[in-house]
C-alpha atoms as a PDB file:
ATOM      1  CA  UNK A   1       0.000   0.000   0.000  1.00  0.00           C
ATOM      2  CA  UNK A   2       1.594   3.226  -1.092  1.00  0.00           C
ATOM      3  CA  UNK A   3       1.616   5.454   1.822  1.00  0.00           C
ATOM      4  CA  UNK A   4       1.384   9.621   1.826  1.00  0.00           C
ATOM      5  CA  UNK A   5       3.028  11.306   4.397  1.00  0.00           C
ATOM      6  CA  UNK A   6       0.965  14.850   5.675  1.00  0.00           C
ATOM      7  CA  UNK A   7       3.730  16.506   7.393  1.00  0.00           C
ATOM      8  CA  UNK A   8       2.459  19.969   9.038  1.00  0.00           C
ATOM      9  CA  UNK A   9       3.909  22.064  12.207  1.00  0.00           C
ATOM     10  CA  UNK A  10       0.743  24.043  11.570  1.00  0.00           C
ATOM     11  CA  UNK A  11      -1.755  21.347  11.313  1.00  0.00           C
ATOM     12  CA  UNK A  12      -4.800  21.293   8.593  1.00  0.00           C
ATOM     13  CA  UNK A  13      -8.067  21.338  10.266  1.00  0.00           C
ATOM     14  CA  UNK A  14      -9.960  18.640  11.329  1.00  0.00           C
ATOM     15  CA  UNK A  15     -11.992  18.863   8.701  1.00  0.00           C
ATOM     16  CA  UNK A  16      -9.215  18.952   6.474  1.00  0.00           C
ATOM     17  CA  UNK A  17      -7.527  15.799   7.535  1.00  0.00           C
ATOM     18  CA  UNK A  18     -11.072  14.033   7.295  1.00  0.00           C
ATOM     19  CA  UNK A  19     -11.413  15.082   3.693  1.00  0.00           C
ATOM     20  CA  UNK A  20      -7.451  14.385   2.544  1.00  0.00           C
ATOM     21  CA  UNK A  21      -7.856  10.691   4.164  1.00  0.00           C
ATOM     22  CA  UNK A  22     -11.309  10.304   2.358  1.00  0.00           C
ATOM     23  CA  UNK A  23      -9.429  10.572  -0.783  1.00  0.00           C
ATOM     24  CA  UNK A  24      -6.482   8.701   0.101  1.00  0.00           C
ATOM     25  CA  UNK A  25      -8.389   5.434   1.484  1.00  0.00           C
ATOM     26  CA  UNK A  26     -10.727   5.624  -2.023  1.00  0.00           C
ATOM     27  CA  UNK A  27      -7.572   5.342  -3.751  1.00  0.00           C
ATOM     28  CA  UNK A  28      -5.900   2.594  -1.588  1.00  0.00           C
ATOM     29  CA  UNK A  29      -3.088   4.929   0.068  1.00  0.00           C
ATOM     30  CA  UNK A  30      -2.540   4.656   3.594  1.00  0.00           C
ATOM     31  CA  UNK A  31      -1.693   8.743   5.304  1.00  0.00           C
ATOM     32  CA  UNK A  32       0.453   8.836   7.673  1.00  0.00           C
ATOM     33  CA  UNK A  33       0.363  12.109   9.886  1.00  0.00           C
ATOM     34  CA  UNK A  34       3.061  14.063  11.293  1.00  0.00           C
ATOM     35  CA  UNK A  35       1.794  17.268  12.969  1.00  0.00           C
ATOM     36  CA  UNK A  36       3.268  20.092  15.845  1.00  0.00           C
ATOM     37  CA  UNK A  37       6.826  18.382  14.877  1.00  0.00           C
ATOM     38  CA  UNK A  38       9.769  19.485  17.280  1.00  0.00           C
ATOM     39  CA  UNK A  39      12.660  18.614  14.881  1.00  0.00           C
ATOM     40  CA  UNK A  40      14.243  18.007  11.382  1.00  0.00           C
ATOM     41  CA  UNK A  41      14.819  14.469  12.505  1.00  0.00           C
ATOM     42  CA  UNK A  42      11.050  13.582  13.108  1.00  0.00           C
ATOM     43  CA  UNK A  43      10.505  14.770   9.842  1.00  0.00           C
ATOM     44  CA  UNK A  44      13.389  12.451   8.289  1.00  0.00           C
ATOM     45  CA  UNK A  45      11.985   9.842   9.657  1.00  0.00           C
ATOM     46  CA  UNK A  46       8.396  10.067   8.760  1.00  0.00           C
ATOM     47  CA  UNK A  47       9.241  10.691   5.334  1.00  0.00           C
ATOM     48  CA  UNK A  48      11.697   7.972   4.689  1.00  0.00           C
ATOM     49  CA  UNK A  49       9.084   5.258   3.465  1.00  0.00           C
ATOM     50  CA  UNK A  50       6.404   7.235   2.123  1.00  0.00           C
ATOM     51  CA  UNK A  51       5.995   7.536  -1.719  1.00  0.00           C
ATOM     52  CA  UNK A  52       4.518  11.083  -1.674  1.00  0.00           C
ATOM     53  CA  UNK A  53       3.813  14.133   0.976  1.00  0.00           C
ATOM     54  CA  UNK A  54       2.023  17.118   1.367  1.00  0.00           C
ATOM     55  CA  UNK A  55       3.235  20.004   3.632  1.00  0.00           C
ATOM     56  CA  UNK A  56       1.925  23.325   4.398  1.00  0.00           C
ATOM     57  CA  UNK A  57       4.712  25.934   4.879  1.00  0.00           C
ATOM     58  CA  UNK A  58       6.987  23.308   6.222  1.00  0.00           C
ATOM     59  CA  UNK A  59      10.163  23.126   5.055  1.00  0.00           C
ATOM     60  CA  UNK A  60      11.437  20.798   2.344  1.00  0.00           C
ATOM     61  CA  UNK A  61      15.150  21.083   2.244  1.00  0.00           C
ATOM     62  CA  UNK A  62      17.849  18.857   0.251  1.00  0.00           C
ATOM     63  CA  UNK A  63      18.197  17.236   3.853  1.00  0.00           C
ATOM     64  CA  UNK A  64      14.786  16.286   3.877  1.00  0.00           C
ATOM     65  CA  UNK A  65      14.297  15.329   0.279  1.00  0.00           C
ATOM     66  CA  UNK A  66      17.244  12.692   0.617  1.00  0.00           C
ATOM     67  CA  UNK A  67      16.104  11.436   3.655  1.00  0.00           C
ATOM     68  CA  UNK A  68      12.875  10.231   1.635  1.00  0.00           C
ATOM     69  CA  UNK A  69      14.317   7.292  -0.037  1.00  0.00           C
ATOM     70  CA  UNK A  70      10.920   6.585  -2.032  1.00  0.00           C
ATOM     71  CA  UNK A  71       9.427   9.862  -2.552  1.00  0.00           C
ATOM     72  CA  UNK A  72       7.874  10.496  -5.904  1.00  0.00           C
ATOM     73  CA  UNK A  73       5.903  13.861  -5.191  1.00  0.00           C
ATOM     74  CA  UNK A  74       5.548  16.732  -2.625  1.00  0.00           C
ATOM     75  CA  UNK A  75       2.905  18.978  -2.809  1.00  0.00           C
ATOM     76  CA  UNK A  76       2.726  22.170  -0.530  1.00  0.00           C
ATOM     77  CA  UNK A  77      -0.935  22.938  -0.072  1.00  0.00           C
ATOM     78  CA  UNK A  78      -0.766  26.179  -0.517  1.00  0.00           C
ATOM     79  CA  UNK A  79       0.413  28.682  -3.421  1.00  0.00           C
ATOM     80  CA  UNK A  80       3.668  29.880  -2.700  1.00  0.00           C
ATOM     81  CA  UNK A  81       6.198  26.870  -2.825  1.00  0.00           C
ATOM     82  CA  UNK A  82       9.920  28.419  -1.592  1.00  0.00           C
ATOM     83  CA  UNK A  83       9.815  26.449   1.324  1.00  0.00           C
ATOM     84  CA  UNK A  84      11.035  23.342  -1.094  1.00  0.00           C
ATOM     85  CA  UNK A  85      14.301  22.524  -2.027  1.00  0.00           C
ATOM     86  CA  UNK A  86      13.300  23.105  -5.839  1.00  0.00           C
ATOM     87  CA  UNK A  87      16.803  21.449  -7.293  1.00  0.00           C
ATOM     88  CA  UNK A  88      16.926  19.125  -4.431  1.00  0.00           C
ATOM     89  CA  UNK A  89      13.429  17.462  -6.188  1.00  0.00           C
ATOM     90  CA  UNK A  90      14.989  17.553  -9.509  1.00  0.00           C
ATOM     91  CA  UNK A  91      18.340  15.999  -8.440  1.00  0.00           C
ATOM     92  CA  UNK A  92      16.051  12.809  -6.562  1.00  0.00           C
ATOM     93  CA  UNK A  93      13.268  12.666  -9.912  1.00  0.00           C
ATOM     94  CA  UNK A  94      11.070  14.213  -7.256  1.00  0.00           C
ATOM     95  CA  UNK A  95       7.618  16.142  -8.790  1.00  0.00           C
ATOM     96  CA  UNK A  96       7.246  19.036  -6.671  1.00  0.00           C
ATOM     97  CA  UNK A  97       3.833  20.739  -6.875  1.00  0.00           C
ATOM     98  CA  UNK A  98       1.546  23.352  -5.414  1.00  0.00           C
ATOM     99  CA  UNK A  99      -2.128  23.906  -5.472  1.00  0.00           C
ATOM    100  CA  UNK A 100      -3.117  27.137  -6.792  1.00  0.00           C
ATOM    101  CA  UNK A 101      -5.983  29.144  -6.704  1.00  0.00           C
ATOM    102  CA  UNK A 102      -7.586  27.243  -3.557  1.00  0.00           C
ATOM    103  CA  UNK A 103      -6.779  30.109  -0.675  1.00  0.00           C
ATOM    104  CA  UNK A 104      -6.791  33.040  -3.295  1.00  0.00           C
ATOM    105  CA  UNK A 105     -10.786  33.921  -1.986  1.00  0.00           C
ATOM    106  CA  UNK A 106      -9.201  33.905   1.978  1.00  0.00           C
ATOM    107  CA  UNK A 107      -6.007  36.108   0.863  1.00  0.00           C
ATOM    108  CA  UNK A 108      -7.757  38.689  -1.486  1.00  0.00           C
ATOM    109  CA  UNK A 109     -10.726  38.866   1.540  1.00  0.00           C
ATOM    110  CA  UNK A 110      -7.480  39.641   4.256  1.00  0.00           C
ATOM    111  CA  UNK A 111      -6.458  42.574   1.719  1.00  0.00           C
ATOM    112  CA  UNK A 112      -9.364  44.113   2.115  1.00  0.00           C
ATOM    113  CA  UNK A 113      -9.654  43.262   6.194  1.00  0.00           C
ATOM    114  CA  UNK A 114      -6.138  45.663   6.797  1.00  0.00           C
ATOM    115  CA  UNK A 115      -7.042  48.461   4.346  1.00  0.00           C
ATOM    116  CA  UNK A 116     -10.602  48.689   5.959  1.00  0.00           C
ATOM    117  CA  UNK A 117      -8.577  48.479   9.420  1.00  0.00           C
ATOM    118  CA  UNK A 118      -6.406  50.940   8.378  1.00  0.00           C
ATOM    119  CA  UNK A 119      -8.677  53.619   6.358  1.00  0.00           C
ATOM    120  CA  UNK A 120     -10.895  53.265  10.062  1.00  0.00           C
ATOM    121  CA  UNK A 121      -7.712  54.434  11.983  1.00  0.00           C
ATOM    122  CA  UNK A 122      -7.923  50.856  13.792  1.00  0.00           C
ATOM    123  CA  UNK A 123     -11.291  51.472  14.447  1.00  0.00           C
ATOM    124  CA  UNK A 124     -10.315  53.525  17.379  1.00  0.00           C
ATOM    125  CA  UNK A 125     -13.311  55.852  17.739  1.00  0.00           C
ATOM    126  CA  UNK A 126     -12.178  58.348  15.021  1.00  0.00           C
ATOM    127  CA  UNK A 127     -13.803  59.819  11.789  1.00  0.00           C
ATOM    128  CA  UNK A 128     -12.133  57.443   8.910  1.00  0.00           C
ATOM    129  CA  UNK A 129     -12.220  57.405   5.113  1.00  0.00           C
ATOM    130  CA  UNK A 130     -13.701  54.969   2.874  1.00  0.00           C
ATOM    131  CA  UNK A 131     -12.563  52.533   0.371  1.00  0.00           C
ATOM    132  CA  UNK A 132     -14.714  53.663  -2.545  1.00  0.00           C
ATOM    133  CA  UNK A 133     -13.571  55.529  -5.638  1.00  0.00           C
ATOM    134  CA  UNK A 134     -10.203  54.905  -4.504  1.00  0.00           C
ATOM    135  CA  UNK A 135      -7.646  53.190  -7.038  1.00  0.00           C
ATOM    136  CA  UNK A 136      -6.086  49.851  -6.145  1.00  0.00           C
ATOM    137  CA  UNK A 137      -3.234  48.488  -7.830  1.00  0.00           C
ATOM    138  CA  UNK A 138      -2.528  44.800  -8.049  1.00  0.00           C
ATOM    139  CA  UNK A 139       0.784  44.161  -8.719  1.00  0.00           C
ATOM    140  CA  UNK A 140       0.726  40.542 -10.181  1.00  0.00           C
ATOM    141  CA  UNK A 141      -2.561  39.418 -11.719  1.00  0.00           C
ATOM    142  CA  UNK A 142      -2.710  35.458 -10.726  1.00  0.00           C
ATOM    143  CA  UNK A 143      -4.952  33.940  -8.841  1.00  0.00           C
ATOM    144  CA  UNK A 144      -5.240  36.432  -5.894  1.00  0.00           C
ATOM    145  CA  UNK A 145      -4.865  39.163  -7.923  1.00  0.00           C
ATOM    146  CA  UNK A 146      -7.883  38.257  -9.768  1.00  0.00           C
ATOM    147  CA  UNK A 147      -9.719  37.607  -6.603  1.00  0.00           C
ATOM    148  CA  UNK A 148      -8.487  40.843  -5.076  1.00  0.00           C
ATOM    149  CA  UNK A 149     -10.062  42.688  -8.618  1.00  0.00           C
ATOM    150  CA  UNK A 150     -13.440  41.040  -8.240  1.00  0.00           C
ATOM    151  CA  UNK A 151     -13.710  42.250  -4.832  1.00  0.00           C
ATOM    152  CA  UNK A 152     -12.595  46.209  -5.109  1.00  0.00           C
ATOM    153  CA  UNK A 153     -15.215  46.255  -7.664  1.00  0.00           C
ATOM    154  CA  UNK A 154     -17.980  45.481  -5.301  1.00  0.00           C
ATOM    155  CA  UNK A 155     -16.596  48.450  -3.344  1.00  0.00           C
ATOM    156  CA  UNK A 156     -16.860  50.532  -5.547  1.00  0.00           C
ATOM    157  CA  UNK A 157     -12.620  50.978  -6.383  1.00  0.00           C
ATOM    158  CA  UNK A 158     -11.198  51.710  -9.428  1.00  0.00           C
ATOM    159  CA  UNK A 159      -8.225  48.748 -10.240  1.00  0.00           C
ATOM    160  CA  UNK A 160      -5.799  48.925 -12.686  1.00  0.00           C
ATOM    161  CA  UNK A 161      -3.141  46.017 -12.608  1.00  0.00           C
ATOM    162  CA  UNK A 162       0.617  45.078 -14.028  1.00  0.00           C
ATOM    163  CA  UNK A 163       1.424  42.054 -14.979  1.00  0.00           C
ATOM    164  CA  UNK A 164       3.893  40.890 -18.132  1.00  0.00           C
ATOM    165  CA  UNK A 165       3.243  37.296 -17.569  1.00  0.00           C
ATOM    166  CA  UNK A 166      -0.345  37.867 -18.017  1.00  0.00           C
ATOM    167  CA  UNK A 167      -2.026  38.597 -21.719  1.00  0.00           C
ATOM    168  CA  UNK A 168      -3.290  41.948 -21.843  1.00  0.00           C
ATOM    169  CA  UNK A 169      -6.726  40.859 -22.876  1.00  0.00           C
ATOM    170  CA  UNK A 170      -6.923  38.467 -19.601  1.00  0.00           C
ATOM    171  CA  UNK A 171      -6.470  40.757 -17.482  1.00  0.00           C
ATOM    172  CA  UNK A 172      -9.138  43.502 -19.087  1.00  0.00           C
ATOM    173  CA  UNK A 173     -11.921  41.163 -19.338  1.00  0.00           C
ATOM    174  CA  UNK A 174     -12.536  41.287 -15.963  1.00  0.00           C
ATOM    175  CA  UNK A 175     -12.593  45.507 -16.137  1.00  0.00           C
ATOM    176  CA  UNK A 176      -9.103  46.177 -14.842  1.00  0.00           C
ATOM    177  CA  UNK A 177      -7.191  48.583 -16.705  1.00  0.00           C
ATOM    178  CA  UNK A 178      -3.571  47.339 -17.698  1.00  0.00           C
ATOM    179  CA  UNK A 179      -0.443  49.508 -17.497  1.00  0.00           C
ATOM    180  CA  UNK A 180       2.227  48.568 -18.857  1.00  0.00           C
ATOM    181  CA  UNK A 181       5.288  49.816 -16.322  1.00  0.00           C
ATOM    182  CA  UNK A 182       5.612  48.950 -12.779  1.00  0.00           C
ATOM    183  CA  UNK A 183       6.511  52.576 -12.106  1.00  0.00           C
ATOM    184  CA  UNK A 184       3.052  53.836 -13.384  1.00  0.00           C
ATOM    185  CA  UNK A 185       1.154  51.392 -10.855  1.00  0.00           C
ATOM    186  CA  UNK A 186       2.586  52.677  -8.143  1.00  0.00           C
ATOM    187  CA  UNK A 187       2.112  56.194  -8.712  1.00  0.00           C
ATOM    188  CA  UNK A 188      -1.757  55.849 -10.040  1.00  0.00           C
ATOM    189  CA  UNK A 189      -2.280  53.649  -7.217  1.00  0.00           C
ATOM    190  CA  UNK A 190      -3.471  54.964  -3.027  1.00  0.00           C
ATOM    191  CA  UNK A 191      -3.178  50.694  -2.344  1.00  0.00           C
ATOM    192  CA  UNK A 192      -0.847  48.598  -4.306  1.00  0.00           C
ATOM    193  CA  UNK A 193      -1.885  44.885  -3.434  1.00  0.00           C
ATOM    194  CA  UNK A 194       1.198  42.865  -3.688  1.00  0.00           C
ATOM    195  CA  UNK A 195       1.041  39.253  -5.225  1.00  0.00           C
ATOM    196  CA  UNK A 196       4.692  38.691  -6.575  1.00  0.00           C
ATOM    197  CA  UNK A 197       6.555  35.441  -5.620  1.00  0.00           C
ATOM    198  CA  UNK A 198      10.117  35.349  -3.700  1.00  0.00           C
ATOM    199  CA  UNK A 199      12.652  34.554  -6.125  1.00  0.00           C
ATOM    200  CA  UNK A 200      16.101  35.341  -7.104  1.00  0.00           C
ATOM    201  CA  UNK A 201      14.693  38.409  -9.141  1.00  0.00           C
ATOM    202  CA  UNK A 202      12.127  39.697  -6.950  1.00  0.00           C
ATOM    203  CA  UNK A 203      14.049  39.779  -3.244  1.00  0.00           C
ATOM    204  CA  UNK A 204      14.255  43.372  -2.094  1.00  0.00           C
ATOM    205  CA  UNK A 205      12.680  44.881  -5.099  1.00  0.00           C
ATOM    206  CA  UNK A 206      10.506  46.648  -3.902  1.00  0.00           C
ATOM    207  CA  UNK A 207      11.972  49.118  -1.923  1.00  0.00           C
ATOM    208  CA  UNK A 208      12.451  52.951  -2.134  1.00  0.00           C
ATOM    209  CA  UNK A 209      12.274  53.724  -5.305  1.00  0.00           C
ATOM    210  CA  UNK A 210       8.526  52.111  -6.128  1.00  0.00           C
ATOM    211  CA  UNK A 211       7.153  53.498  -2.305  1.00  0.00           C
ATOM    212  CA  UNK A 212       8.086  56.659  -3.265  1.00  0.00           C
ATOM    213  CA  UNK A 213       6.116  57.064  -6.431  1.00  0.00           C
ATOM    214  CA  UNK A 214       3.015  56.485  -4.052  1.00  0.00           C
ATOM    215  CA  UNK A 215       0.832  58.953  -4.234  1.00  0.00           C
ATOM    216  CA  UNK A 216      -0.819  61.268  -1.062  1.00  0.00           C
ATOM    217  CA  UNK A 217      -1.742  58.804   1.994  1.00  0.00           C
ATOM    218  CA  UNK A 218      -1.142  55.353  -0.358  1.00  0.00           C
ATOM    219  CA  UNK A 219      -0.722  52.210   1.044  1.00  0.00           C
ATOM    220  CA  UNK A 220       1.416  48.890  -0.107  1.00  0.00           C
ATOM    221  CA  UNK A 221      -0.379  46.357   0.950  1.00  0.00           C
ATOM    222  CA  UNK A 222       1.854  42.791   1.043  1.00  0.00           C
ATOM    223  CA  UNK A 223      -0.140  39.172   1.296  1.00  0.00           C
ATOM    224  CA  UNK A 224       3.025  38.105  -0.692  1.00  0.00           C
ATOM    225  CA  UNK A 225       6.689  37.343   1.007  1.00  0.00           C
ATOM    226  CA  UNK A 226       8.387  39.837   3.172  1.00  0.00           C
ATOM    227  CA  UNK A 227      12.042  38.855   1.124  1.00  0.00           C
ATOM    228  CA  UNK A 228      10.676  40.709  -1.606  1.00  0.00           C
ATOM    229  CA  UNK A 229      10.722  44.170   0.160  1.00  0.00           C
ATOM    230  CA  UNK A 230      13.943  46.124   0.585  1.00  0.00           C
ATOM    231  CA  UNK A 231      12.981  47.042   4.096  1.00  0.00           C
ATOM    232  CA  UNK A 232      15.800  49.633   3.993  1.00  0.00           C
ATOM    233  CA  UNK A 233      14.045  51.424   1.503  1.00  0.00           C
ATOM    234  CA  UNK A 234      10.771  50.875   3.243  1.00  0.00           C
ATOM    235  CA  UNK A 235      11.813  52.558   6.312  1.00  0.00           C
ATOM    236  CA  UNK A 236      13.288  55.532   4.187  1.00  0.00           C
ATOM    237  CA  UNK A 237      10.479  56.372   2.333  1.00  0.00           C
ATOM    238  CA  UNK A 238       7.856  55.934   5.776  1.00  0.00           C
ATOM    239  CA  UNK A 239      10.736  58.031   7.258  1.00  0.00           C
ATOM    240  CA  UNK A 240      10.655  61.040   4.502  1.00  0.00           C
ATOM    241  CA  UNK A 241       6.931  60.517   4.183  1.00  0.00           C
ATOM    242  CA  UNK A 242       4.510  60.841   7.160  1.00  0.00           C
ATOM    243  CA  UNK A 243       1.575  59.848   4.443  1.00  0.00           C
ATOM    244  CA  UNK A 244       2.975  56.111   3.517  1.00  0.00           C
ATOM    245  CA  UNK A 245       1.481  52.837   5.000  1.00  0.00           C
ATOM    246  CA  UNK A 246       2.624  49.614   4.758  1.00  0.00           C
ATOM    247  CA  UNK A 247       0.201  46.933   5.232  1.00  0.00           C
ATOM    248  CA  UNK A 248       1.603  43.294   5.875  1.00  0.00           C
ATOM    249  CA  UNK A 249       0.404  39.299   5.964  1.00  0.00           C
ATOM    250  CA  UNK A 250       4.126  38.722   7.797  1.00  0.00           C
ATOM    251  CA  UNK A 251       5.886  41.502   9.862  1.00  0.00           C
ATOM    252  CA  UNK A 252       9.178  42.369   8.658  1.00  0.00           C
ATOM    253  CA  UNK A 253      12.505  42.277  10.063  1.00  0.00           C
ATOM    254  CA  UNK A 254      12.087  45.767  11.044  1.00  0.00           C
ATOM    255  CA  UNK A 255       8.861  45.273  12.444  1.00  0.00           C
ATOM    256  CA  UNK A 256      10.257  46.977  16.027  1.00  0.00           C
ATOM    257  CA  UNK A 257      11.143  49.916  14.401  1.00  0.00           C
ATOM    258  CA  UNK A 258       8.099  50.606  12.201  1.00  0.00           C
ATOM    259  CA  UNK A 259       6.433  49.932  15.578  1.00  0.00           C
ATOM    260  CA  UNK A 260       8.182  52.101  17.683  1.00  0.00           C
ATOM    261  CA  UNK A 261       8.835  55.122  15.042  1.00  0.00           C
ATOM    262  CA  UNK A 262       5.526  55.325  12.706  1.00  0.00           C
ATOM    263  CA  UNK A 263       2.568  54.615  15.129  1.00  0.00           C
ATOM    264  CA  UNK A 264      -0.687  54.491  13.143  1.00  0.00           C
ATOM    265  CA  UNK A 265       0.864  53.863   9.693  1.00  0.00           C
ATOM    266  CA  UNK A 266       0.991  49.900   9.895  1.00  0.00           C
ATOM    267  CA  UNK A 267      -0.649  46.982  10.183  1.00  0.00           C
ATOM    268  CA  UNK A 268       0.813  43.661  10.874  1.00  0.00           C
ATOM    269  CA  UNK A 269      -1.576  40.192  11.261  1.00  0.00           C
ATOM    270  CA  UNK A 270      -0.110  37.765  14.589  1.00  0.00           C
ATOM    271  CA  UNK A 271       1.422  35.533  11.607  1.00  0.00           C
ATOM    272  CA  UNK A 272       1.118  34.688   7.930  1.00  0.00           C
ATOM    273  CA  UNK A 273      -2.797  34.526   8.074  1.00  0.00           C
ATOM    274  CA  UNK A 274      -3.910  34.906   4.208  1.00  0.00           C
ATOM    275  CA  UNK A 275      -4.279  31.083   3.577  1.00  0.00           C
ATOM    276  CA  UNK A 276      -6.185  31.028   7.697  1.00  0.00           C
ATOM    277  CA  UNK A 277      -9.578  30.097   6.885  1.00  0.00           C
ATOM    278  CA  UNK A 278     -11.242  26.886   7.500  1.00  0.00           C
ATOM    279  CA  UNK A 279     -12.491  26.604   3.861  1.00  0.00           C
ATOM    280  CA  UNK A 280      -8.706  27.771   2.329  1.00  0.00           C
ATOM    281  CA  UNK A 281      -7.102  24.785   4.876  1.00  0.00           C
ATOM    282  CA  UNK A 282      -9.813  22.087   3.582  1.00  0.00           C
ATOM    283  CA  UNK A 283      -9.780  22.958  -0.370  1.00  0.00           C
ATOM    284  CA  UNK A 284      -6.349  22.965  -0.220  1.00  0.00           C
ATOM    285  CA  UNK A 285      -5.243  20.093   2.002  1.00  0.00           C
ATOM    286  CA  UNK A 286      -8.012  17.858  -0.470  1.00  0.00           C
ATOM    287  CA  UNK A 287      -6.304  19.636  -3.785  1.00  0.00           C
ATOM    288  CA  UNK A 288      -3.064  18.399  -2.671  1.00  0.00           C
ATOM    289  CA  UNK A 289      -4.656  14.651  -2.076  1.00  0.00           C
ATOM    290  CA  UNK A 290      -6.348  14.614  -5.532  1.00  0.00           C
ATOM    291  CA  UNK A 291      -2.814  15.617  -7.166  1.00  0.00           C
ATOM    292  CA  UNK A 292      -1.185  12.999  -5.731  1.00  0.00           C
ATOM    293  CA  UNK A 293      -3.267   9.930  -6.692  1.00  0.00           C
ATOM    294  CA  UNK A 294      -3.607  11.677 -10.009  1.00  0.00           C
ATOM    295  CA  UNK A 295       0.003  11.983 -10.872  1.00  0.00           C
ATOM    296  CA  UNK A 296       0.701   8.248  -9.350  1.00  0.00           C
ATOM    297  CA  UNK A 297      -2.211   6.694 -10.992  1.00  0.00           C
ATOM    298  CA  UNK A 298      -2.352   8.718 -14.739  1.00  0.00           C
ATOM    299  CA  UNK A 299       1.024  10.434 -14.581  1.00  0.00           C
ATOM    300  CA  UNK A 300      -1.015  14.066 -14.708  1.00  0.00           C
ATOM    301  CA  UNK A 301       2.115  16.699 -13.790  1.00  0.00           C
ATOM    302  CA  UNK A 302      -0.572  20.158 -14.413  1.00  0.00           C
ATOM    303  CA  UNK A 303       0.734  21.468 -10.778  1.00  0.00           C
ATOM    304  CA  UNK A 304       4.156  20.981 -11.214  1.00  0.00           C
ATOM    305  CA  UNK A 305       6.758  23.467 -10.555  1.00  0.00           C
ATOM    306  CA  UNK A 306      10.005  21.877 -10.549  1.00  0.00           C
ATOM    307  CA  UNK A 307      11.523  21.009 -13.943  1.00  0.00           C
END
């Protein structure tokens, strides 16, 4: 009986786990759960005799990858996937996938959560401003982005998006406006919505130059990956401009002195909550359980991200 490993420091819900196993058992695969982990080792050692896994933002380094001897797939349940050991996968014939699209309703829903916090002054008693006929920017039109456009609409916000990856005719279909710099979002735009993955050409770029294009009181918001803000160019620009915001999913590294210098001009969730909803955690815990059994039973690789 091939056996699927669900490794997760953050455990799925209930509800989750009920739903990944339902799929698992129709298919004859045996799950094996690892959850609230203390080390690397316990990890190892779960994954040594299992023939695929699915993590959440775990991490799957070369260490781990090696360790499982008869791994043919890893799928992080979730949409980002740098917490794998990309090359590590490739080196072992490992399929490394993610499952896209099945938090981007929760994310694009937290966007709007911190810019209604924020425009309400933290809801501290004061006279606010309100979202409508404001101009959001979404910087990366995937998934989220999409969901983040269908949403400002029902507020009543003007969107306007940049994306290169994404055909031109995509993205206006849905009644966003396309520019076609980076530089022109951020100065049409009072909230830039941030959707960009961490990689070797996105880590610390955005930073001064971008913030400072924002116009009066504008806002980046960031349910991306703090490594892709150059935080010493964040803290300049807040610094020379008592208008900017930043709104974050995951507190920086400078997160003490944003705190302590620019009171009222942040907002910072307890953790990484976009993907923390209890329908996000079951659609994609199950997505990541139907991609297994369909890549080991028909060979279907539509998720995969490794080459």
């Amino acid at each position: 009986m091939k056996k699927v490993l669900v490794a997760t420091e953050k455990p799925f819900a209930p509800a989750a786990i009920d739903g990944i196993k339902s799929v698992l058992t129709k298919a004859g695969y045996e799950l094996v759960l690892l959850e609230r982990y203390g080390s690397v080792e316990e990890l190892k050692k779960a994954a040594s005799d299992v023939e695929a896994m699915i993590i959440r933002s775990d991490k799957a380094t070369r260490e781990v990858i090696e360790a499982a001897g008869r791994l043919k797939i890893i799928v992080r349940a979730g949409a980002g996937y740098d917490n794998i050991d990309l090359q590590a996968c490739t080196d072992r014939g490992v399929v490394a996938m993610n499952t896209p699209g099945q938090n981007s309703n929760a994310v694009a829903e937290l966007v709007f959560a911190m810019m209604l916090y924020a425009q309400r002054n933290g809801f501290d008693g004061t006279s606010g401003t309100e979202l409508r006929g404001r101009t959001i920017g979404i910087h990366a039109y995937g998934n989220v982005g999409r969901e983040v456009a269908r949403i400002a609409h029902g507020f009543g916000m003007k969107t306007v998006a940049f994306d290169p990856f994404v055909d031109k005719k995509d993205i206006e279909k849905d009644g966003v406006r396309v520019v076609d710099d980076v530089e022109q979002l951020y100065r049409e735009s009072q909230f830039v919505s941030l959707h960009i993955p961490a990689n070797e050409k996105t880590r610390g770029s955005i930073g001064h130059g971008l913030l400072s294009m924002l116009p009066e009181g504008g806002a980046l918001v960031n349910t991306a990956r703090k490594e892709v803000i150059d935080e010493a160019g964040l803290l300049k620009v807040m610094e020379e401009r008592a208008d900017v915001r930043y709104l974050s999913d995951v507190a920086p590294d400078c997160r003490e002195q944003i705190e302590a210098r620019f009171a009222g001009r942040y907002v910072f969730t307890a953790k990484k909550m976009g993907a923390q909803t209890a329908e996000a955690n079951i659609n994609a815990g199950i997505a990541a359980a139907n991609q297994i059994v369909a890549f080991i039973e028909d060979g279907d690789r539509t998720f995969q991200v490794n080459e």
